[in-house]
Protein backbone atom coordinates (compact mmCIF):
# COMPACT_ATOMS: atom_id res chain seq x y z
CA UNK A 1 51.07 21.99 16.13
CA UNK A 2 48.35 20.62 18.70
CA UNK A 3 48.17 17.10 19.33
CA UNK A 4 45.13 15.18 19.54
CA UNK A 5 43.80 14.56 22.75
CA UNK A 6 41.68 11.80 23.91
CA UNK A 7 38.50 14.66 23.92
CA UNK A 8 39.55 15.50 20.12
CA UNK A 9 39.11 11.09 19.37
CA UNK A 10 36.08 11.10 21.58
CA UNK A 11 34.75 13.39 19.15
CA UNK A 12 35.61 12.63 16.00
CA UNK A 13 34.37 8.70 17.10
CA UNK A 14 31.38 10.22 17.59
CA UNK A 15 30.53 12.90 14.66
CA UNK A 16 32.17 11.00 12.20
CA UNK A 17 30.06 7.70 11.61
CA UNK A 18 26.36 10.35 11.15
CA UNK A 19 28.57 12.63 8.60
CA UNK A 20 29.35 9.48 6.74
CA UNK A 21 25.66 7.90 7.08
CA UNK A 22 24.23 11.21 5.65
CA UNK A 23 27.01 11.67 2.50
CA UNK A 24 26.28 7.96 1.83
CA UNK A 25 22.24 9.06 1.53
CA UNK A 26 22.93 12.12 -0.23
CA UNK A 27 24.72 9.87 -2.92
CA UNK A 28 21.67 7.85 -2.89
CA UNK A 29 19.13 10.73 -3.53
CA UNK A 30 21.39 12.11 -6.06
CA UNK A 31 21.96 8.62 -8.00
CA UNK A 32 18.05 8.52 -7.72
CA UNK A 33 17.18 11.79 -9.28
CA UNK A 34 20.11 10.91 -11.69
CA UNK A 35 18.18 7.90 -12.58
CA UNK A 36 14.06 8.55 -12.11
CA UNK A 37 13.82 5.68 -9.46
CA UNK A 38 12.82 5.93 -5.99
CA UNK A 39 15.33 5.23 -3.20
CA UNK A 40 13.18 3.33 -0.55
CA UNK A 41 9.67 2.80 -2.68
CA UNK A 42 10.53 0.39 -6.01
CA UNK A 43 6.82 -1.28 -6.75
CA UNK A 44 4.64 1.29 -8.96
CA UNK A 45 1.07 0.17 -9.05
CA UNK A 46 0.29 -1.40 -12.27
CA UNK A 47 -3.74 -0.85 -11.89
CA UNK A 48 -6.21 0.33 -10.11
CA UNK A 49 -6.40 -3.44 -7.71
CA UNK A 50 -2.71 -2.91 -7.06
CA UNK A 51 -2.93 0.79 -5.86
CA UNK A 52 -5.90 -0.01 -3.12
CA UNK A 53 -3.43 -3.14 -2.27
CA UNK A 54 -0.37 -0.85 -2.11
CA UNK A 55 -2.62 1.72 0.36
CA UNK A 56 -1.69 4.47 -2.44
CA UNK A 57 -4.39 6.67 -1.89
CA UNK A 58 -3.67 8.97 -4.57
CA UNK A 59 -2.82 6.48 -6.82
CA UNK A 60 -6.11 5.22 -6.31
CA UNK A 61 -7.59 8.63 -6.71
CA UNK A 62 -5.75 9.38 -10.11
CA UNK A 63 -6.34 6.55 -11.50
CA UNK A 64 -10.31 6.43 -11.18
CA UNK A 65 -10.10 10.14 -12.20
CA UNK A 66 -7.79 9.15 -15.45
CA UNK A 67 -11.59 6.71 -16.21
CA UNK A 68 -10.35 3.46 -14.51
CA UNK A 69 -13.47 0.96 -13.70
CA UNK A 70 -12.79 1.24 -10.06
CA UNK A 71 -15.08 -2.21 -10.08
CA UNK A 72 -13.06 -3.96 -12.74
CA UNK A 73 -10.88 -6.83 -11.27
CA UNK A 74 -7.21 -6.26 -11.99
CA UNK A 75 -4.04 -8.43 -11.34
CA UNK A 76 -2.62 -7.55 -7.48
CA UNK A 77 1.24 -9.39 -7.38
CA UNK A 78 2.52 -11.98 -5.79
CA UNK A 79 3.83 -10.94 -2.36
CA UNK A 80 1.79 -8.34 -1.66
CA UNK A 81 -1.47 -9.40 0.33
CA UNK A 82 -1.00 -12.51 -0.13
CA UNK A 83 1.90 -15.70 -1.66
CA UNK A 84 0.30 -15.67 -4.82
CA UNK A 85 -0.68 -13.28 -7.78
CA UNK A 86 -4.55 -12.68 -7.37
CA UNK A 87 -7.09 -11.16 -9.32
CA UNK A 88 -8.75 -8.81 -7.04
CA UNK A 89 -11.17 -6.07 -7.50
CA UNK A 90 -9.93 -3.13 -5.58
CA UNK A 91 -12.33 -3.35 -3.02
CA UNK A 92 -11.29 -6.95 -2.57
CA UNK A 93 -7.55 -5.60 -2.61
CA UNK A 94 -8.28 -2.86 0.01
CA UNK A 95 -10.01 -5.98 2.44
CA UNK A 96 -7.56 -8.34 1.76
CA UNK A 97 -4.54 -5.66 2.93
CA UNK A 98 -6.93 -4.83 5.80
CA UNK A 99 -7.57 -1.25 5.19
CA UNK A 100 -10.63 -0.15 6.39
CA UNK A 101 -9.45 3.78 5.05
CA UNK A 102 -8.68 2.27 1.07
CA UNK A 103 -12.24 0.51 1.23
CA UNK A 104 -13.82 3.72 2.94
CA UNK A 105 -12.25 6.10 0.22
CA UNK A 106 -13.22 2.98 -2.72
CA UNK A 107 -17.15 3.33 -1.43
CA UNK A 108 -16.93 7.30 -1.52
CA UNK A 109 -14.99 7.15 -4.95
CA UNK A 110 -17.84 5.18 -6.27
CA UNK A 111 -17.36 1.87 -5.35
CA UNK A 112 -20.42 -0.26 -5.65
CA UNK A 113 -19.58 -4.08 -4.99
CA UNK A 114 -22.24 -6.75 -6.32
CA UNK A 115 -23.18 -9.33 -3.65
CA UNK A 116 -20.41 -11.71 -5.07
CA UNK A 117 -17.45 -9.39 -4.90
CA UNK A 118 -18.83 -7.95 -1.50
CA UNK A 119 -18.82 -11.78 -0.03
CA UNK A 120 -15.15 -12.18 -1.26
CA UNK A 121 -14.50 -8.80 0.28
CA UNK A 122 -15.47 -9.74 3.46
CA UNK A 123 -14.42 -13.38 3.75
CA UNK A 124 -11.13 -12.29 2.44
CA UNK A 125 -10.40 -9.87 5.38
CA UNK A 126 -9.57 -11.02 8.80
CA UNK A 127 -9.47 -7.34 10.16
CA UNK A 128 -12.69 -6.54 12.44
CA UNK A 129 -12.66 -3.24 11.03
CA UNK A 130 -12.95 -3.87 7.47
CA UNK A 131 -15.48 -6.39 7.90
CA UNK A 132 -17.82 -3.79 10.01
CA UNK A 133 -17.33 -1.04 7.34
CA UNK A 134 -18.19 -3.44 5.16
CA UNK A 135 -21.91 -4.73 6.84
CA UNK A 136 -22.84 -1.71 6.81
CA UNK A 137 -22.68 -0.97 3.06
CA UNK A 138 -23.98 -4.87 2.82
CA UNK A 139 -25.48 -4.69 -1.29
CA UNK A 140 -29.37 -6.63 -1.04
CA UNK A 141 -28.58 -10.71 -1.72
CA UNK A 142 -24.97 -10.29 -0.08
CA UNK A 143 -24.30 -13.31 3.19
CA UNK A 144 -21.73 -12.37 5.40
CA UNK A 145 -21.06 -16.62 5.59
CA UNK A 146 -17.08 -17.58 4.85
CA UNK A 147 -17.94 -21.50 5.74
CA UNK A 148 -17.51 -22.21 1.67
CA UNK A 149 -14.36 -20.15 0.94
């Protein structure tokens, strides 16, 4: 028999640690089908807020097709636009995760903020972006002043 030559370890120190790395995520996506989970995405929106927050477009889409008030407030967790648990509406979501494309596809969806939730939508987003998109769909009786909040 052959031995192993310094070229053989070179190469076996080199194609072994990627075989191993994609085994190992095989296993994963096979435990993961096994079980119904998702291996890298574990928070499901719970509402209609949560899914503008989470930038789930299609989410968002389903769920104001399944009858969801896409103007109703809903409860957006803690951790993900901000420390605390909020309730948001999901424009107010979409601004506060600075997505100008979630508040964009909210307004087309059907979106139509009252002068309160507009001001809260706009004072609650730093991003230059959302707050442009947002003056220009300004409802009558909406200020674009954040000194109070």
């Amino acid at each position: 028999m052959d031995r192993v030559t310094a070229s053989d370890r070179l190469w076996m120190l080199v194609a072994v640690p990627p075989a191993l790395t994609a085994a190992a995520w095989i296993s994963a996506l096979a435990i993961t089908a096994i079980t119904g989970t998702h291996p890298i995405w574990t928070l499901v929106p719970r509402n209609l807020a949560e899914a503008a927050a989470f930038r789930d477009g299609g989410a968002v889409v389903r769920l104001v097709n399944e009858g969801h008030d896409i103007n109703a407030a809903g409860e957006v967790r803690g951790g993900v636009v901000k420390d605390e648990t909020l309730m948001l509406t999901p424009i107010e979501a979409a601004a506060a995760a600075r997505q100008r494309e979630m508040v964009q596809v909210l307004l087309e969806l059907g979106a139509a903020p009252d002068p309160a939730v507009w001001q809260r939508a706009y004072c609650i987003s730093d991003a230059d972006s959302v707050r442009e998109l947002l003056r220009s769909t300004r409802p009558p009786g909406a200020v674009d002043d954040c000194g109070g909040q």
